[in-house]
N, C-alpha and C. Protein backbone atom coordinates (compact mmCIF):
# COMPACT_ATOMS: atom_id res chain seq x y z
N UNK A 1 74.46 93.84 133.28
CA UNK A 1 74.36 95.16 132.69
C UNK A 1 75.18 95.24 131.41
N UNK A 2 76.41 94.81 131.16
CA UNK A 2 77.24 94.54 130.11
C UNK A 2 76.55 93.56 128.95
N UNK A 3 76.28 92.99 129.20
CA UNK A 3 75.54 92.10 128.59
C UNK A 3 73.87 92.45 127.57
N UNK A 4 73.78 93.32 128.45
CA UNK A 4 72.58 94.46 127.86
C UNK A 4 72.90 95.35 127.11
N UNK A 5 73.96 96.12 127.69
CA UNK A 5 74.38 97.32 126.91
C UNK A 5 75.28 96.64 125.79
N UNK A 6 75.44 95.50 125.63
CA UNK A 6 76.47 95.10 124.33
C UNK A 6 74.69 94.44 123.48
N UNK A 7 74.26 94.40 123.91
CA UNK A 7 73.24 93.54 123.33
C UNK A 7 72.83 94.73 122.44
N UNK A 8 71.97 95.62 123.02
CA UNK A 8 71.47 96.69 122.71
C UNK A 8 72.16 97.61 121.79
N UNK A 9 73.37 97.65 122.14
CA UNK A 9 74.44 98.76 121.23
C UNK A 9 74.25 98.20 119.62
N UNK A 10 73.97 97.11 119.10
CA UNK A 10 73.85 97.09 117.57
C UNK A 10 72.70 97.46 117.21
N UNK A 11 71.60 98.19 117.97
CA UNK A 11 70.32 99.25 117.55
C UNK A 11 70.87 100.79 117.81
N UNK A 12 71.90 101.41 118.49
CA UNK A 12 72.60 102.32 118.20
C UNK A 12 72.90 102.78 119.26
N UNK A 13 73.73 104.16 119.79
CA UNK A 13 74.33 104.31 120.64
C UNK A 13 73.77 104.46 122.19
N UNK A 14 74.08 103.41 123.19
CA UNK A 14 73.59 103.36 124.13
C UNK A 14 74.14 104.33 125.42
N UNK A 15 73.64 105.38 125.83
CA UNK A 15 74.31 105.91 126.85
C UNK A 15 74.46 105.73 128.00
N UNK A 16 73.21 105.21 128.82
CA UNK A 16 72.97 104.22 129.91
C UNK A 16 72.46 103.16 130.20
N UNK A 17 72.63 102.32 130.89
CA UNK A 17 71.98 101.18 131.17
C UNK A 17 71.92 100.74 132.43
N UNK A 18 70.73 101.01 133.40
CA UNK A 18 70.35 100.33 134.59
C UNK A 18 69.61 99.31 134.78
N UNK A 19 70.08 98.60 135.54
CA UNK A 19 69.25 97.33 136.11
C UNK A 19 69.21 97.05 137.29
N UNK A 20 68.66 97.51 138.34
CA UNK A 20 68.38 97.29 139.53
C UNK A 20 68.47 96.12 140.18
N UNK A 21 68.68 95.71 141.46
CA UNK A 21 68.84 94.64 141.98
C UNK A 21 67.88 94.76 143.30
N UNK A 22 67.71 94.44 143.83
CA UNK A 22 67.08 93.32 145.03
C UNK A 22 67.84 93.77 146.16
N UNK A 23 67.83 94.56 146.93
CA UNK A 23 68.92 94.76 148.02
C UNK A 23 68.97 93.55 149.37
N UNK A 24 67.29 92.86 149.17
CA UNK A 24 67.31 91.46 149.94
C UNK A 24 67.89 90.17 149.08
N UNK A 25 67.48 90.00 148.38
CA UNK A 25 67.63 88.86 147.52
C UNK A 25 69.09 88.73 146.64
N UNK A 26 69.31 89.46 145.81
CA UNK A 26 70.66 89.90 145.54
C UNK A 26 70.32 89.94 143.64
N UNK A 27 69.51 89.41 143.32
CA UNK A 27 68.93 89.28 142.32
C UNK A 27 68.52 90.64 141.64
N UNK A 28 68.52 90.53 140.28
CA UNK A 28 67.78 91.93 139.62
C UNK A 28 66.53 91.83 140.06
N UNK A 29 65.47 92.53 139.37
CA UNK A 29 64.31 92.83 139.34
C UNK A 29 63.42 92.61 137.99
N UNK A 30 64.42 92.12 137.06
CA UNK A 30 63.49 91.72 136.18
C UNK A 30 63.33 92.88 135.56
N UNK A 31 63.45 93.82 135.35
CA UNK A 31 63.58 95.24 134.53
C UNK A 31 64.85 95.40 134.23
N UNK A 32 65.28 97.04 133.50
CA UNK A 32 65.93 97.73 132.80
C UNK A 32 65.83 98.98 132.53
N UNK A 33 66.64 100.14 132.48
CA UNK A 33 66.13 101.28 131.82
C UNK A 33 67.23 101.20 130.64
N UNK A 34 67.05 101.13 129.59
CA UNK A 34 67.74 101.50 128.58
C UNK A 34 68.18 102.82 128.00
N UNK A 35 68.93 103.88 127.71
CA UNK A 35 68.88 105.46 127.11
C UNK A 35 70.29 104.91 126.21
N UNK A 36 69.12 105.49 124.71
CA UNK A 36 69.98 105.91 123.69
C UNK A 36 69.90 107.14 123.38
N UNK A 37 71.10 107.43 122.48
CA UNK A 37 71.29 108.73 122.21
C UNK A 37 70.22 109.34 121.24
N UNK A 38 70.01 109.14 120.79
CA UNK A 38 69.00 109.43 119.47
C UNK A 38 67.26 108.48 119.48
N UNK A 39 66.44 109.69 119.42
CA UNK A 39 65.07 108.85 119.04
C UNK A 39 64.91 107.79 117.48
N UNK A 40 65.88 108.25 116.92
CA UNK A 40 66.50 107.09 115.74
C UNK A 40 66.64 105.87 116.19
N UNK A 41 67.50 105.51 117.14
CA UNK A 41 67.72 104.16 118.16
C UNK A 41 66.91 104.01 118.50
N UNK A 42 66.19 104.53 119.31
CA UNK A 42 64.86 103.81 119.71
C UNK A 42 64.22 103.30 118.66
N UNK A 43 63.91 103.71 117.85
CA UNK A 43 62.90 103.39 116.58
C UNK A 43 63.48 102.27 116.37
N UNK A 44 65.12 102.11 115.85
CA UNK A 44 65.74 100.75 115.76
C UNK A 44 65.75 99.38 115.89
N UNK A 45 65.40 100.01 117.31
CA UNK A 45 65.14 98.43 118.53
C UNK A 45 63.62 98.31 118.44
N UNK A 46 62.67 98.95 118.35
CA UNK A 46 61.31 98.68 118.17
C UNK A 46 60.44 98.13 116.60
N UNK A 47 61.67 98.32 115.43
CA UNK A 47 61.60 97.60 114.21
C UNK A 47 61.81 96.18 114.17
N UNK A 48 62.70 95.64 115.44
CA UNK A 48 62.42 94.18 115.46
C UNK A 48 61.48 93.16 116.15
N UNK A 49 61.15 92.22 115.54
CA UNK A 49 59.91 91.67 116.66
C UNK A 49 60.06 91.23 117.95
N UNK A 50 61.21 90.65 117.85
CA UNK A 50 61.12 90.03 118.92
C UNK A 50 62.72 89.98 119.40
N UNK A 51 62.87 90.21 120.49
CA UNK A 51 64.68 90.46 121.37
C UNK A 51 64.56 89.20 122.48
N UNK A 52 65.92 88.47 122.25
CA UNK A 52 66.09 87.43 123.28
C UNK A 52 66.98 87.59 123.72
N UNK A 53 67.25 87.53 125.11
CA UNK A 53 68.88 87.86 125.79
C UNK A 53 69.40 86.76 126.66
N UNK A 54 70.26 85.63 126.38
CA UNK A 54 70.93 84.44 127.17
C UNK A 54 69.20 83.82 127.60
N UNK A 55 68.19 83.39 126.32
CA UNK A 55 67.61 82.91 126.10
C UNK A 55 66.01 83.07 126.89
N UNK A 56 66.10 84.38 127.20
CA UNK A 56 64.95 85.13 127.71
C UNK A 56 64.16 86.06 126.79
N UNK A 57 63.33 86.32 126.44
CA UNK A 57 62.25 86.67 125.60
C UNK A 57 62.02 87.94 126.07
N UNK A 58 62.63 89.08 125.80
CA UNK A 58 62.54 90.35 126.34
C UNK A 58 61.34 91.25 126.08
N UNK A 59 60.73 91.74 126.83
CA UNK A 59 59.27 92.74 126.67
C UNK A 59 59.47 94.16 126.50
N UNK A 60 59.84 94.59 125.92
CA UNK A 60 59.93 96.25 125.43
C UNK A 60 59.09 96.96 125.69
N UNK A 61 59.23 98.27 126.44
CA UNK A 61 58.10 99.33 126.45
C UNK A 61 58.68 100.81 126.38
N UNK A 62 58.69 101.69 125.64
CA UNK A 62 59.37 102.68 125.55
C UNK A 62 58.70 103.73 126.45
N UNK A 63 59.08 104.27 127.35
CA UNK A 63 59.08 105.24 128.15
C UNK A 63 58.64 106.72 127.48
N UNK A 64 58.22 107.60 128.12
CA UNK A 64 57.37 108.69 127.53
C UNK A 64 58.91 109.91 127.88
N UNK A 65 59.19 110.66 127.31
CA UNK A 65 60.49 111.53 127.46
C UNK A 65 59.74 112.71 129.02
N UNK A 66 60.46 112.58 129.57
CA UNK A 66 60.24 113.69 130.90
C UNK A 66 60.48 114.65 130.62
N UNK A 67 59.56 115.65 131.23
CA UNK A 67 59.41 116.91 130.87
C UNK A 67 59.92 117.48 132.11
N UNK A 68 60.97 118.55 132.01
CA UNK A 68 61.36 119.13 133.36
C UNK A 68 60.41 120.33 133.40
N UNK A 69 60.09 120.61 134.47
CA UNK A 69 59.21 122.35 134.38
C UNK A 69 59.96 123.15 134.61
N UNK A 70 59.71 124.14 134.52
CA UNK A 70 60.43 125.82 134.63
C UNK A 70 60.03 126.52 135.31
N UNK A 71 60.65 126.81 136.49
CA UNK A 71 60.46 127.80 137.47
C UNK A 71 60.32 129.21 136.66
N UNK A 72 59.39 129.81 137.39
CA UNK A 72 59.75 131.33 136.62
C UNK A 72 59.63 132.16 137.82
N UNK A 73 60.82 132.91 137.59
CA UNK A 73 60.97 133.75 138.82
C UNK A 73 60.39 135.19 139.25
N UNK A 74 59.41 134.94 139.72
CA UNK A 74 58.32 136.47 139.37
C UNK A 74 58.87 137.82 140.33
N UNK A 75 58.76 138.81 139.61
CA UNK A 75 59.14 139.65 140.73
C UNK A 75 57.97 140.85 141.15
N UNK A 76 57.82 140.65 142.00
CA UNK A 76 56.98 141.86 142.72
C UNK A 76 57.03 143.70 142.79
């Protein structure tokens, strides 16, 4: 996870970084969620072609921003 989030931090400020593991195996999963602060950063990391991390060929896919809904509280 350190290793990601230091990787990542020179496309700009990284706020989280998960990587799941394997609760059988002990191993990750081969994913990531990355969150930067700014849709600027993102853009950052998607201006380069190609990202390698301790000699793995990383696949990028940027995630769609979640929309929370809004209760509205009706009154009768």
């Amino acid at each position: 996870t350190e290793e990601l989030k230091e990787y990542f931090s020179q496309f700009g400020s990284v706020q989280r970084c998960q990587l799941p593991f394997d609760k059988d195996t002990g191993f990750h999963r081969r994913y990531c969620w990355i969150k930067f602060s700014t849709p600027q950063d993102v853009q950052n990391v998607f201006q380069k072609d190609s990202h390698i991390l301790e000699g793995a060929k990383l696949t990028l896919k940027q995630q769609s921003r979640r929309r929370h809904s809004q209760r509205k509280n009706q009154s009768e």
